[in-house]
N, C-alpha and C. Protein backbone atom coordinates (compact mmCIF):
# COMPACT_ATOMS: atom_id res chain seq x y z
N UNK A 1 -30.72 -8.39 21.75
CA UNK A 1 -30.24 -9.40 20.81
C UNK A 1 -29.16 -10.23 21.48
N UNK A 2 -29.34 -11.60 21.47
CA UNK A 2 -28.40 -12.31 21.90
C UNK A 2 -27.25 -12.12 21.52
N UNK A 3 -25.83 -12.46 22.07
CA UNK A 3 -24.48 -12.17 21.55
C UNK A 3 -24.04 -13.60 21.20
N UNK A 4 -23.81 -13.41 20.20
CA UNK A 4 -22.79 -15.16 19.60
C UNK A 4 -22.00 -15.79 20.41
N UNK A 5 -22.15 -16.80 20.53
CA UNK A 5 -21.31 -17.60 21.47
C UNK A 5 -19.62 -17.58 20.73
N UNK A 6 -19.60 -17.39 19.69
CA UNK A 6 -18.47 -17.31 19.21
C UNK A 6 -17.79 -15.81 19.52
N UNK A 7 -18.32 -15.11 20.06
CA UNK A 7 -17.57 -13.85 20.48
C UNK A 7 -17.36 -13.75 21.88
N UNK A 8 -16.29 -14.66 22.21
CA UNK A 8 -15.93 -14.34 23.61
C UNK A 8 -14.88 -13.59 23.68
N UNK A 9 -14.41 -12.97 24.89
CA UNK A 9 -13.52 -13.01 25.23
C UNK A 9 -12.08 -13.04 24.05
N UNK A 10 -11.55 -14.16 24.28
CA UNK A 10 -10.42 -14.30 23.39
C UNK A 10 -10.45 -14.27 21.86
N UNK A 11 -11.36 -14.25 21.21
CA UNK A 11 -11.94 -13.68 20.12
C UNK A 11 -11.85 -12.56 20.14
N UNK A 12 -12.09 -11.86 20.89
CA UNK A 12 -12.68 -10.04 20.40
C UNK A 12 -10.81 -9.92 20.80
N UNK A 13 -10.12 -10.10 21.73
CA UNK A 13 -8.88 -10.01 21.68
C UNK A 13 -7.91 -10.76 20.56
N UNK A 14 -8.47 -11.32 19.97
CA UNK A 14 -7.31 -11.89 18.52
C UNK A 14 -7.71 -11.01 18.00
N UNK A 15 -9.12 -10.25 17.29
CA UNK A 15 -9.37 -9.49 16.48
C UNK A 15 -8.82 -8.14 16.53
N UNK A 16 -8.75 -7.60 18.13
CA UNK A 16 -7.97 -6.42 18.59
C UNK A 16 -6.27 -6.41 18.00
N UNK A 17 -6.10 -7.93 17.90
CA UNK A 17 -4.44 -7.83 17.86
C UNK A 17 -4.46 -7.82 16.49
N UNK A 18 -5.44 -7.71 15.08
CA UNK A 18 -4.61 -8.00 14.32
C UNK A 18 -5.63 -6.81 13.14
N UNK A 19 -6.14 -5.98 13.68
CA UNK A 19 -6.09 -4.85 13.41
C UNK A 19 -6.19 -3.72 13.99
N UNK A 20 -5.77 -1.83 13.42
CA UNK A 20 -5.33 -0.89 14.31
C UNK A 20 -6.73 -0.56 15.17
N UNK A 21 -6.70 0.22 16.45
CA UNK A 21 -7.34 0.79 17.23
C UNK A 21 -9.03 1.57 16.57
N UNK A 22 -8.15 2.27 15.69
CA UNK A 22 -9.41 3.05 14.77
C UNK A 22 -10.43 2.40 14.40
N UNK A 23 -9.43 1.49 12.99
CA UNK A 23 -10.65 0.27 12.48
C UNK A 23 -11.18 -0.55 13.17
N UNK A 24 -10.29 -0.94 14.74
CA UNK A 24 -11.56 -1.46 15.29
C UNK A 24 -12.77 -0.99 16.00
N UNK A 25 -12.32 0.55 16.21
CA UNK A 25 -13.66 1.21 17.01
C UNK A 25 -14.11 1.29 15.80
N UNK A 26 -13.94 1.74 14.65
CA UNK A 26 -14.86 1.74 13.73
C UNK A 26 -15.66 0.89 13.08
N UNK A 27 -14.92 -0.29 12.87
CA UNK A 27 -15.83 -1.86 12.41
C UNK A 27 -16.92 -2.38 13.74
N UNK A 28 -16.17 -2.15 15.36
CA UNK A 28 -16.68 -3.01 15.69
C UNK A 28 -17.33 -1.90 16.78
N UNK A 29 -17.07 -1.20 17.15
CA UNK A 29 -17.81 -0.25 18.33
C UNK A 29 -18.28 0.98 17.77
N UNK A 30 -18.41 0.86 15.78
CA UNK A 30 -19.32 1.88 15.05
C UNK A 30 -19.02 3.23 15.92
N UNK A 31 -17.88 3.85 16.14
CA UNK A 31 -17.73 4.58 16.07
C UNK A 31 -16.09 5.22 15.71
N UNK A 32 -16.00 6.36 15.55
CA UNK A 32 -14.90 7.14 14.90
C UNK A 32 -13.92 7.30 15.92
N UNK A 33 -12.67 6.95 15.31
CA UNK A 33 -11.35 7.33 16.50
C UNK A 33 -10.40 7.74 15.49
N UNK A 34 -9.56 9.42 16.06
CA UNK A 34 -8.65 9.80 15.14
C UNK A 34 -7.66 9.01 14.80
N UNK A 35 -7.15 8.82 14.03
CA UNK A 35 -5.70 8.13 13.57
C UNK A 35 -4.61 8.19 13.22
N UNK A 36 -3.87 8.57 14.88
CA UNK A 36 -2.64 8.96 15.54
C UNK A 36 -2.15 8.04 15.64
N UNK A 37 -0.66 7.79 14.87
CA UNK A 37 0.20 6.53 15.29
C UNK A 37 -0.86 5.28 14.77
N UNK A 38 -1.35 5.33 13.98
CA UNK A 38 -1.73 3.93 13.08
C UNK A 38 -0.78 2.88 12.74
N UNK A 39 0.27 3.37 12.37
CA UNK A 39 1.52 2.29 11.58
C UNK A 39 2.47 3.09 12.33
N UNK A 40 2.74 2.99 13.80
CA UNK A 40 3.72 3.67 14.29
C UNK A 40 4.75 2.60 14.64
N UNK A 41 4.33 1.24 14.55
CA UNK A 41 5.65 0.29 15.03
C UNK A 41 5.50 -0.62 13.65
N UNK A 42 6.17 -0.19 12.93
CA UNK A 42 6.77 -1.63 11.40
C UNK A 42 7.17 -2.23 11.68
N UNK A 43 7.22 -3.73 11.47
CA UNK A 43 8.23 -4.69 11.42
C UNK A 43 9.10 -4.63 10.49
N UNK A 44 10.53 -5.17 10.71
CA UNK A 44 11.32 -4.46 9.76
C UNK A 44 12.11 -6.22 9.36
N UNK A 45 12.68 -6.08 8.29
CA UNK A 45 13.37 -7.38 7.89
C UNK A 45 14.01 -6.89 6.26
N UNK A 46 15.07 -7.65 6.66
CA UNK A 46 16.21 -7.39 5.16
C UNK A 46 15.44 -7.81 4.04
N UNK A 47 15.68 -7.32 2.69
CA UNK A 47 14.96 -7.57 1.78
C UNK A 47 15.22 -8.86 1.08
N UNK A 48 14.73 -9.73 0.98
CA UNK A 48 15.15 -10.85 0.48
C UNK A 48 15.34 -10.42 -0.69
N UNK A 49 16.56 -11.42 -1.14
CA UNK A 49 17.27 -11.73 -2.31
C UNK A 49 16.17 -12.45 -3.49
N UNK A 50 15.65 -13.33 -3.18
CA UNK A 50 14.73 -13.79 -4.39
C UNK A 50 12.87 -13.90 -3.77
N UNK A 51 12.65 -13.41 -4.79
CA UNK A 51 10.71 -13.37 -4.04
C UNK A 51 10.22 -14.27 -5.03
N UNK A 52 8.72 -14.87 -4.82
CA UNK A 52 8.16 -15.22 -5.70
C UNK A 52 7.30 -14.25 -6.79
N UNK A 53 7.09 -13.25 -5.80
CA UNK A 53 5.90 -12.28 -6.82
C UNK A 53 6.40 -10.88 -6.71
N UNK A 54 6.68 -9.82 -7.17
CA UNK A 54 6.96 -8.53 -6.96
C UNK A 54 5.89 -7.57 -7.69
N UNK A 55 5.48 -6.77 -7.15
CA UNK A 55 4.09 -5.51 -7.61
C UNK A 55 5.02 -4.43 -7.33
N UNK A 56 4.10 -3.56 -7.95
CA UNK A 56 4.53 -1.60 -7.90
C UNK A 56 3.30 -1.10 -7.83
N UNK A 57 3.49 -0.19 -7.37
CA UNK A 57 1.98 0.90 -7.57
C UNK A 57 3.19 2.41 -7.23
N UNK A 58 2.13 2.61 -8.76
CA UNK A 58 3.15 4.41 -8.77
C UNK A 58 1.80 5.41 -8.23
N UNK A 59 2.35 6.60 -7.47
CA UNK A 59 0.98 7.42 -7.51
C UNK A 59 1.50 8.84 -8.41
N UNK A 60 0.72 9.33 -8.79
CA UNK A 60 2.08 10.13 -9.60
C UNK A 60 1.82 11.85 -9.11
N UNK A 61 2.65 12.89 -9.10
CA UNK A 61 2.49 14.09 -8.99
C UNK A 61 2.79 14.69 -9.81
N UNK A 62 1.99 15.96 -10.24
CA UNK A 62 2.21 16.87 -11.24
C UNK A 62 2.63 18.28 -10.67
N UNK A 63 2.42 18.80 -9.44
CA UNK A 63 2.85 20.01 -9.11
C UNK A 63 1.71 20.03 -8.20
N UNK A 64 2.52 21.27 -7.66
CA UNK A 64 1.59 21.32 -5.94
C UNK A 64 2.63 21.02 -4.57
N UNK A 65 1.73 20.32 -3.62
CA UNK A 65 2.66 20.10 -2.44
C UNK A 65 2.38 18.16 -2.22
N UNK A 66 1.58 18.12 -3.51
CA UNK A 66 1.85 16.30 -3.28
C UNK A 66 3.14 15.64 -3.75
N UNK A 67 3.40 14.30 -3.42
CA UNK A 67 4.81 14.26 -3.65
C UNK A 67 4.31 12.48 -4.58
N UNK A 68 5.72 12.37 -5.48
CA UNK A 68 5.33 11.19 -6.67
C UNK A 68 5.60 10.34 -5.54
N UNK A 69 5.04 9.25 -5.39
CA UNK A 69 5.33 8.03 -4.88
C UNK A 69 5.06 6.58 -5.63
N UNK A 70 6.18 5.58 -5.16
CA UNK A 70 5.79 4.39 -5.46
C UNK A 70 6.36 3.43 -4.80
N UNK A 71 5.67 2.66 -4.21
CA UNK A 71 5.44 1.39 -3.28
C UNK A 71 6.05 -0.15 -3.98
N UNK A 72 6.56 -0.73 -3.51
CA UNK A 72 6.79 -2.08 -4.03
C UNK A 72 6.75 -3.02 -2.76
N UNK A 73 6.07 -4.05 -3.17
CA UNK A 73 5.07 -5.21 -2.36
C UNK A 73 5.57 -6.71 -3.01
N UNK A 74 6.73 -7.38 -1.99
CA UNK A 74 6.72 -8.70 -2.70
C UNK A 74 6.60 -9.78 -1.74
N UNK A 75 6.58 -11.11 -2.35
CA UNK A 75 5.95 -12.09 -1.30
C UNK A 75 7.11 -13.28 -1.45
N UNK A 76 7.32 -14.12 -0.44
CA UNK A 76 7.94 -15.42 -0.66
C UNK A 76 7.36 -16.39 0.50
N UNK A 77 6.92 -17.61 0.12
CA UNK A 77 6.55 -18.55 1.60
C UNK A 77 5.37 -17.68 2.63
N UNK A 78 4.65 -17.15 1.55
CA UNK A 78 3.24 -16.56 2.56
C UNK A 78 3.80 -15.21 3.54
N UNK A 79 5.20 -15.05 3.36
CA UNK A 79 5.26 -13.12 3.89
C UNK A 79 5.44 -12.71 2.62
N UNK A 80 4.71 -10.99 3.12
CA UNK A 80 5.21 -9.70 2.29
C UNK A 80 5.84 -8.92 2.93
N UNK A 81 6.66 -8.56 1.79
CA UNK A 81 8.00 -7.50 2.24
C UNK A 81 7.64 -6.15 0.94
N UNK A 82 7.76 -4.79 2.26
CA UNK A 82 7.15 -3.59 1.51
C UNK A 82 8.40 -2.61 1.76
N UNK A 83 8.88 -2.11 0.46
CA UNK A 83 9.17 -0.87 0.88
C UNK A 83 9.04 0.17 -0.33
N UNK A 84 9.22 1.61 -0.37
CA UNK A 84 8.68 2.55 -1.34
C UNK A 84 9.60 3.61 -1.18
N UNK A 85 9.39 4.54 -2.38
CA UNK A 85 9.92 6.26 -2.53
C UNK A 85 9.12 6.98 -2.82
N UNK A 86 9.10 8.12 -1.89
CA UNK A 86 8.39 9.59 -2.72
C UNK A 86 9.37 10.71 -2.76
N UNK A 87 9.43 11.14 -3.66
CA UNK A 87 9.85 12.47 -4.68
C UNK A 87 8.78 13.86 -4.16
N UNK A 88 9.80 14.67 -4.21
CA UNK A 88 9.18 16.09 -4.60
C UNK A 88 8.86 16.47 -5.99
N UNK A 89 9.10 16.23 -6.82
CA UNK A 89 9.28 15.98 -8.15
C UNK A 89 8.15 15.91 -8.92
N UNK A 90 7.79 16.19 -10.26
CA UNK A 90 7.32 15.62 -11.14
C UNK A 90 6.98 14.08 -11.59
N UNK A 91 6.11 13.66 -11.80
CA UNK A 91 6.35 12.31 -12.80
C UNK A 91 7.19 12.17 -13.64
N UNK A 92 6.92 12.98 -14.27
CA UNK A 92 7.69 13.03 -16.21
C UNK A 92 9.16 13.50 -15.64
N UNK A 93 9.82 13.68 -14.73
CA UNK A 93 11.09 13.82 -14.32
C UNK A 93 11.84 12.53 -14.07
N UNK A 94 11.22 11.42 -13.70
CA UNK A 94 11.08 10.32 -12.45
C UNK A 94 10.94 8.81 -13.27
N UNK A 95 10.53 9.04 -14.87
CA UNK A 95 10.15 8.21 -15.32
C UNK A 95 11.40 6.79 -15.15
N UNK A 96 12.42 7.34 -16.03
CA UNK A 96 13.79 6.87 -15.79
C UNK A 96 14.28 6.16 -14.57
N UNK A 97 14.08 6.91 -13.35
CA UNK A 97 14.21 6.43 -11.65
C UNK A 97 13.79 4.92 -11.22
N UNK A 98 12.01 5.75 -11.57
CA UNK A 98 11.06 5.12 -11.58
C UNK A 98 11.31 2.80 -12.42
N UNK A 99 11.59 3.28 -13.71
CA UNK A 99 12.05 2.33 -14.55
C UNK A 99 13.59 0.85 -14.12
N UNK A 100 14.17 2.16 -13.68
CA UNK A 100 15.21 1.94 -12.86
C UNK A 100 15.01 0.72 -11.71
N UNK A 101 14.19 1.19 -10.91
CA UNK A 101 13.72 0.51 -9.63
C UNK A 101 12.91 -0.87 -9.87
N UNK A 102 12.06 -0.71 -10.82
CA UNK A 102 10.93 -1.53 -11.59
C UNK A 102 12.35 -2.67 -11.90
N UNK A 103 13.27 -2.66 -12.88
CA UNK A 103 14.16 -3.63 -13.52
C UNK A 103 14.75 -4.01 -12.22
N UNK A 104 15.07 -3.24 -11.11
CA UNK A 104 15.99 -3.50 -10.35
C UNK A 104 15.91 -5.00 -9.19
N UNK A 105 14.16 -4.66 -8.85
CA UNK A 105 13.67 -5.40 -8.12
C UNK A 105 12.39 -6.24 -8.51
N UNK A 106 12.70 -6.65 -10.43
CA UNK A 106 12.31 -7.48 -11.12
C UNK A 106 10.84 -7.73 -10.78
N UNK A 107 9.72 -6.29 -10.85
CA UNK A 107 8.82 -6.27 -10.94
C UNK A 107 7.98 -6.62 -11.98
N UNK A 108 6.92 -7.56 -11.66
CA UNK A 108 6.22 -8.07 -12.66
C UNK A 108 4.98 -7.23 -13.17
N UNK A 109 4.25 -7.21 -12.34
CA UNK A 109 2.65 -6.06 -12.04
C UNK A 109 3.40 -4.74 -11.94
N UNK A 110 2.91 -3.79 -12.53
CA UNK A 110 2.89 -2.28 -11.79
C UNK A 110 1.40 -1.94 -12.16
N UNK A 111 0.94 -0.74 -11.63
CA UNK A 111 -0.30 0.18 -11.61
C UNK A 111 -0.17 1.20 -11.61
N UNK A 112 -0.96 2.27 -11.95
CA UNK A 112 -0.22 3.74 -12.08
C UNK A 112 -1.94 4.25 -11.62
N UNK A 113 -2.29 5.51 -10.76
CA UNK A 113 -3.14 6.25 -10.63
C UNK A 113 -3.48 6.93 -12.16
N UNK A 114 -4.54 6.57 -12.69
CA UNK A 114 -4.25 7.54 -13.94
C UNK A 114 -5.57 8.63 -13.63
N UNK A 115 -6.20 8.68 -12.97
CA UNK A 115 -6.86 10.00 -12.74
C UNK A 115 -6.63 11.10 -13.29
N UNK A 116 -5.26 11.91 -13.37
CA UNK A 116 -5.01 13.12 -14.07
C UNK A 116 -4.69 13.37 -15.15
N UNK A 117 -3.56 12.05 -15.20
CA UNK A 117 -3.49 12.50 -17.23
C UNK A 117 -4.11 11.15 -18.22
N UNK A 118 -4.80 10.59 -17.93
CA UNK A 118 -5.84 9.72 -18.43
C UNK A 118 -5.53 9.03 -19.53
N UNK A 119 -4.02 8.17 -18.50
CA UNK A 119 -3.48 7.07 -19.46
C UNK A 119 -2.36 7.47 -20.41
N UNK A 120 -1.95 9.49 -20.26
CA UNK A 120 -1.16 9.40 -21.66
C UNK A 120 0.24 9.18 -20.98
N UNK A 121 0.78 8.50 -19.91
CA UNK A 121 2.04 8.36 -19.50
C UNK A 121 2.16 6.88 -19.71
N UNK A 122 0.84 6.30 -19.95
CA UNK A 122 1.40 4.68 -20.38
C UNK A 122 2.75 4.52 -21.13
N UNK A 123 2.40 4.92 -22.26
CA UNK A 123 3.39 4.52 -23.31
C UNK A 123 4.65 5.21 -22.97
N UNK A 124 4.70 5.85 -22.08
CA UNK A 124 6.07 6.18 -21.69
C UNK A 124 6.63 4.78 -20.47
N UNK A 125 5.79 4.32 -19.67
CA UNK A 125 6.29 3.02 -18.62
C UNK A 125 6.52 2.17 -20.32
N UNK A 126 5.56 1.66 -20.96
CA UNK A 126 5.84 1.00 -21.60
C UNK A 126 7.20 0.39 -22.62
N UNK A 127 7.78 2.12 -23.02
CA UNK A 127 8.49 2.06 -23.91
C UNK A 127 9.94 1.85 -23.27
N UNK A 128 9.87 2.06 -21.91
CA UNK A 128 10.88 1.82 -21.19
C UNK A 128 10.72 -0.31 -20.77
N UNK A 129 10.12 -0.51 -21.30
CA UNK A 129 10.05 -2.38 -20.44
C UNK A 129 9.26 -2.73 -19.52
N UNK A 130 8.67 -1.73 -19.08
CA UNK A 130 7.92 -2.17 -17.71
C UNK A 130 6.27 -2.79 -18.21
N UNK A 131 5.84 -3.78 -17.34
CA UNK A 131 4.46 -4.00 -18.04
C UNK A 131 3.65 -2.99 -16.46
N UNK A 132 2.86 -2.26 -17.15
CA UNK A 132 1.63 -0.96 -16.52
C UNK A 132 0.38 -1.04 -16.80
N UNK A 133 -0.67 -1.10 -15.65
CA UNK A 133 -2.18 -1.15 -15.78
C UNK A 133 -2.08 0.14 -15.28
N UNK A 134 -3.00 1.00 -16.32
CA UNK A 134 -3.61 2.27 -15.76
C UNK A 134 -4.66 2.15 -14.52
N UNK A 135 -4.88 2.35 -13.39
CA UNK A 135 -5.83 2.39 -12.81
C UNK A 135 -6.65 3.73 -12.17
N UNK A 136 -8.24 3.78 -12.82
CA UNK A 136 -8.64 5.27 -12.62
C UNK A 136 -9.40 4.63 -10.68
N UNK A 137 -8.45 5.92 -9.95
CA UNK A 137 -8.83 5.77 -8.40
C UNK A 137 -10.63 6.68 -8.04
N UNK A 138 -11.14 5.97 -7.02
CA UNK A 138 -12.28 6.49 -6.90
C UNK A 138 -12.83 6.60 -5.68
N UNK A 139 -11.72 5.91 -4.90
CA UNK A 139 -12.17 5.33 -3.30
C UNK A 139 -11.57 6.65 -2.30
N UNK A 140 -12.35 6.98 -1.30
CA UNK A 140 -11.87 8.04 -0.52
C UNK A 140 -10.59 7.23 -0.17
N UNK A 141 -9.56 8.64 0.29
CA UNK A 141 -8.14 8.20 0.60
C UNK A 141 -8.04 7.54 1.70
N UNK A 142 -8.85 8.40 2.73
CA UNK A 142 -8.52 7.90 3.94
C UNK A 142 -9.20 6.18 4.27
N UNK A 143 -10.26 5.98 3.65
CA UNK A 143 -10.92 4.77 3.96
C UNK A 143 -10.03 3.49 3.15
N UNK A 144 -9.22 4.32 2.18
CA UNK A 144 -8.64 2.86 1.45
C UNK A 144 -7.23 2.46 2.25
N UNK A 145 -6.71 3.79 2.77
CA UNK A 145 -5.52 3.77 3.49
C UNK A 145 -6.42 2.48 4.66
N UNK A 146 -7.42 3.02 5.64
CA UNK A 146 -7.41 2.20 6.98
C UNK A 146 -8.10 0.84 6.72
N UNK A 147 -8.30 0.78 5.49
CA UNK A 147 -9.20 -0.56 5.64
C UNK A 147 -7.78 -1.69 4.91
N UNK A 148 -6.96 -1.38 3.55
CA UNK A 148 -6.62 -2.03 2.66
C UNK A 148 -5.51 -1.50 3.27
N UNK A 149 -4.44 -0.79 4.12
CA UNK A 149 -3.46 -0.53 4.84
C UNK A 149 -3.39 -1.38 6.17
N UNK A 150 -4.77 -0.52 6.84
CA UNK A 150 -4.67 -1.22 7.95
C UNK A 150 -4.78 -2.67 8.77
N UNK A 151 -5.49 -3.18 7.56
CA UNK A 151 -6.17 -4.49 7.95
C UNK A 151 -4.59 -5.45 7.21
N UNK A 152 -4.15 -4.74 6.64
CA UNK A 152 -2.87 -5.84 6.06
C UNK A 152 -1.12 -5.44 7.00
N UNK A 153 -1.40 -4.47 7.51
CA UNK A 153 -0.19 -3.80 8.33
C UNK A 153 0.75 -4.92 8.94
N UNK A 154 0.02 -5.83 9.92
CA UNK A 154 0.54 -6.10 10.45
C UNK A 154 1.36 -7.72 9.89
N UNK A 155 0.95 -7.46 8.21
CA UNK A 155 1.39 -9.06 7.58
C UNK A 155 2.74 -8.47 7.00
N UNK A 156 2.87 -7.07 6.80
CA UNK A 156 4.23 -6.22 6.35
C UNK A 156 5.46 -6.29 6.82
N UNK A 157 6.27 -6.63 6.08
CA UNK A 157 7.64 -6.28 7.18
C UNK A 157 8.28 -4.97 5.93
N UNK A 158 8.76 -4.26 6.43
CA UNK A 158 9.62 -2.92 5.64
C UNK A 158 11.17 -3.36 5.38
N UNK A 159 11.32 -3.25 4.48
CA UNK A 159 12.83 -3.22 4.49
C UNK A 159 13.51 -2.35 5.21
N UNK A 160 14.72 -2.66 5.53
CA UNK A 160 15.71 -2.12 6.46
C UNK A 160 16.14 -0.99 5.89
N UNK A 161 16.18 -0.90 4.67
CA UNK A 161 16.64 -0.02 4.07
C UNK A 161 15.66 0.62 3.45
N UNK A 162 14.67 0.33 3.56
CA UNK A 162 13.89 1.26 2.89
C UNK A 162 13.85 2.79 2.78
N UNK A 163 13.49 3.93 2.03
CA UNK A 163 13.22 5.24 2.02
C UNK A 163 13.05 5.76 2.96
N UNK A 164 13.72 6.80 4.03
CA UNK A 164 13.09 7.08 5.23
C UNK A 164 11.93 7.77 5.26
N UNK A 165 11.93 8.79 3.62
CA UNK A 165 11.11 9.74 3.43
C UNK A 165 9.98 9.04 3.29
N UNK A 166 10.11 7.95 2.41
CA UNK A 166 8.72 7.11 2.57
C UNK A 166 8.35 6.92 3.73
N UNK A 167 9.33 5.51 4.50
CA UNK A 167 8.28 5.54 5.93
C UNK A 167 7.69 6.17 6.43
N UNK A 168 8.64 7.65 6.76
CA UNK A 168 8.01 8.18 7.65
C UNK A 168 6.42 8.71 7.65
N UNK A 169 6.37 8.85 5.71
CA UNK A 169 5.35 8.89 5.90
C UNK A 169 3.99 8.17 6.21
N UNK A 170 4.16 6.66 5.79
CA UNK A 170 3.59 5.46 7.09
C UNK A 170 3.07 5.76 8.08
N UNK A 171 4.72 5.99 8.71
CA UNK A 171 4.93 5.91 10.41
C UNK A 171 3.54 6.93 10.24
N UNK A 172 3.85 8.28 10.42
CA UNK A 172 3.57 9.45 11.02
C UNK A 172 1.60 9.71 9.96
N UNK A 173 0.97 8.90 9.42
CA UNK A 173 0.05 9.12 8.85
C UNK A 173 -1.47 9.13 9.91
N UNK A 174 -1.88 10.07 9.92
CA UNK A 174 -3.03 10.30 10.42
C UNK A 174 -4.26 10.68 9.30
N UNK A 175 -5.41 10.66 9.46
CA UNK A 175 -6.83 11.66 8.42
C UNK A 175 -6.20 12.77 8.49
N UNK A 176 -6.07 13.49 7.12
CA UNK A 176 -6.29 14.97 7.27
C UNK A 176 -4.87 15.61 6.80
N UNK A 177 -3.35 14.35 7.47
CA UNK A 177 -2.49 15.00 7.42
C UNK A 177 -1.32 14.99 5.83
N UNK A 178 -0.54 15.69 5.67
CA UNK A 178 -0.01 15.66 3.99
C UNK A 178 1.25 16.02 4.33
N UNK A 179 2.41 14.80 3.54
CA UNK A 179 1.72 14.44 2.39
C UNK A 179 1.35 13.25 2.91
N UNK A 180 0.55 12.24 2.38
CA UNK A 180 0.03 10.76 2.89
C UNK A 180 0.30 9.55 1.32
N UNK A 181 1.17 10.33 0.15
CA UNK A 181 1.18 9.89 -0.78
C UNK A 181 1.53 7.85 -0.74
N UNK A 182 2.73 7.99 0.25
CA UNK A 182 3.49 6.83 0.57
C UNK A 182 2.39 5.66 1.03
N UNK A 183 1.61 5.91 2.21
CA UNK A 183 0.99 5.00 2.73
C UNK A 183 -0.84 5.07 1.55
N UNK A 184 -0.61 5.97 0.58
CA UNK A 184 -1.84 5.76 -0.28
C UNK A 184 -1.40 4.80 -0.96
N UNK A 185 0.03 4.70 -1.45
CA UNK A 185 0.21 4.04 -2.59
C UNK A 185 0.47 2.62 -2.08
N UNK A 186 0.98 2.77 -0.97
CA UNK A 186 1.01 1.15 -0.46
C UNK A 186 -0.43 0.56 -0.10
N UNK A 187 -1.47 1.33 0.21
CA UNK A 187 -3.00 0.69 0.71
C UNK A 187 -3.37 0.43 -0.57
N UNK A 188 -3.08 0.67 -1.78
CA UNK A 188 -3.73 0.42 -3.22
C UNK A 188 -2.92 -0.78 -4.06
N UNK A 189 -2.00 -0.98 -3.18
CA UNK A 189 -1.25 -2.30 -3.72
C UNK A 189 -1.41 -3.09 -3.12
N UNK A 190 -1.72 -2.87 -1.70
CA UNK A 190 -2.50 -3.93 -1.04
C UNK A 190 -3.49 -4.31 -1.23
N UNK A 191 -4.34 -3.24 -1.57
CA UNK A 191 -5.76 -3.82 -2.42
C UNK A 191 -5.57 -4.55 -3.23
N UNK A 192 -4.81 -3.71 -4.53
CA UNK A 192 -5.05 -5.16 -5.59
C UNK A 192 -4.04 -6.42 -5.68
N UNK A 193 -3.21 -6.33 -4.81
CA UNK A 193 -2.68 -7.83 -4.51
C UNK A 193 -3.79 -8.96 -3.42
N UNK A 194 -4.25 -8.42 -2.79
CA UNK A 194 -5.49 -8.68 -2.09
C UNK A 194 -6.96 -9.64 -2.69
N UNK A 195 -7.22 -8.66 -3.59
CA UNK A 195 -8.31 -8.71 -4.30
C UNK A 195 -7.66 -9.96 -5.36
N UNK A 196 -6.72 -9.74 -5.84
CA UNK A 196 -6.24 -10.66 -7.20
C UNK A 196 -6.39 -12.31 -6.10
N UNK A 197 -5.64 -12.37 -4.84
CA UNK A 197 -5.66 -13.61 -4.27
C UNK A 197 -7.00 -14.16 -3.44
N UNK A 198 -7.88 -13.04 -3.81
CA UNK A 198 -9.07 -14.04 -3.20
C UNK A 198 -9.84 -14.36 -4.74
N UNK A 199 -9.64 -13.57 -5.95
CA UNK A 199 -9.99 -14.11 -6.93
C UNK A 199 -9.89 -15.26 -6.84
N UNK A 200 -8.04 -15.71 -7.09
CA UNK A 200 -7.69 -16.90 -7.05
C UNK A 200 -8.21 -18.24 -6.33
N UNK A 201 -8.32 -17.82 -4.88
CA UNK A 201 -9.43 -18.55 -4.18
C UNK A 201 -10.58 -18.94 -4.26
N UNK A 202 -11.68 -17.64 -4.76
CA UNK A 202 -12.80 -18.29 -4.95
C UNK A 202 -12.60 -19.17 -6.33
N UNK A 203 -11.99 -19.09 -7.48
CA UNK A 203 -12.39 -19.97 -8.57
C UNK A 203 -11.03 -21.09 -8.47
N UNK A 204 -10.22 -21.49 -7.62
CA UNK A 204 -9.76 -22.37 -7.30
C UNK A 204 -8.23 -22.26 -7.99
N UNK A 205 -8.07 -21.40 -8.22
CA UNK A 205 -6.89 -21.08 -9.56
C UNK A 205 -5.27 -20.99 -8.90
């Protein structure tokens, strides 16, 4: 089969630069590469003072060795600026925290994993001010992390201050390894901030 004239050279190298190693052996050389040091270098930048858009995505924990996390994703002049917390903790401990953070950094969107308790923690975000879409998750972890993580990584800058406990879990995320709560909850806010702006695009909005 002939090869496209549009895939030369400096093509297949822009595409290398602007997503990780894995996804590209995997998109483009169909095959599997472990994923060591995926998000091992963040760009980092102070959090701006005023954004245009601010999101949340909570993931929540009930007990076990997963940990609560939640991600916040905002934009000004075409960058996003990400940073997040995970807890050892409970949800229903966290709500308050949680609420806290939401008013603090004048979040508009949040999302909540509702998989486990099937929506009955709404009315608790609610009654506190926050506006919350339940969302029931269905997508393997690891594929939403490298596709809706990875493919947006490099448009991220982290706050300076962000959670270390979060990053690190970023930084240090491979398949397989736990907890991975941090970089789940940020690949699912990237999704649906993602998804909402090509809506926008295709119907012109």
């Amino acid at each position: 089969v002939p090869i496209p004239a549009f895939l030369n050279p400096e093509y297949i190298a822009y595409i290398k630069s602007e997503t990780s190693p894995s996804l590209y052996a995997c998109n483009y050389d169909l095959v599997h590469v472990g994923g060591s040091g995926e998000f091992a270098n963040p760009q980092r930048a102070d959090w701006p003072k005023v954004l245009d858009s601010v999101w949340m995505w909570i993931d929540p924990a009930y007990e076990g060795k997963d940990t609560t996390a939640i991600a916040v994703l905002g934009e000004i002049g075409g960058k996003f600026y990400a940073r997040g917390w995970v807890w050892r903790q409970s949800i229903e401990k966290l709500l308050d925290v949680i609420a806290g953070i939401y008013s603090e950094y004048k979040v508009g969107t949040a999302w909540y994993e509702n998989n486990a308790d099937k929506g009955t923690l709404l009315p608790f975000f609610r009654q506190r001010g926050m506006y919350v879409i339940g969302h029931p998750e269905s997508q393997n972890k690891h594929a939403k992390i490298m596709i809706n993580l990875g493919n947006n990584f490099k448009r991220l800058y982290f706050a300076h201050d962000c959670q270390e406990d979060f990053l690190r879990q970023v930084v240090g995320y491979e398949e397989g390894r736990k907890p991975c709560d941090g970089p789940d909850a940020l690949a699912s806010l990237c999704r649906e901030r993602m998804q909402r702006q090509s809506a926008r695009e295709r119907f012109g909005l």
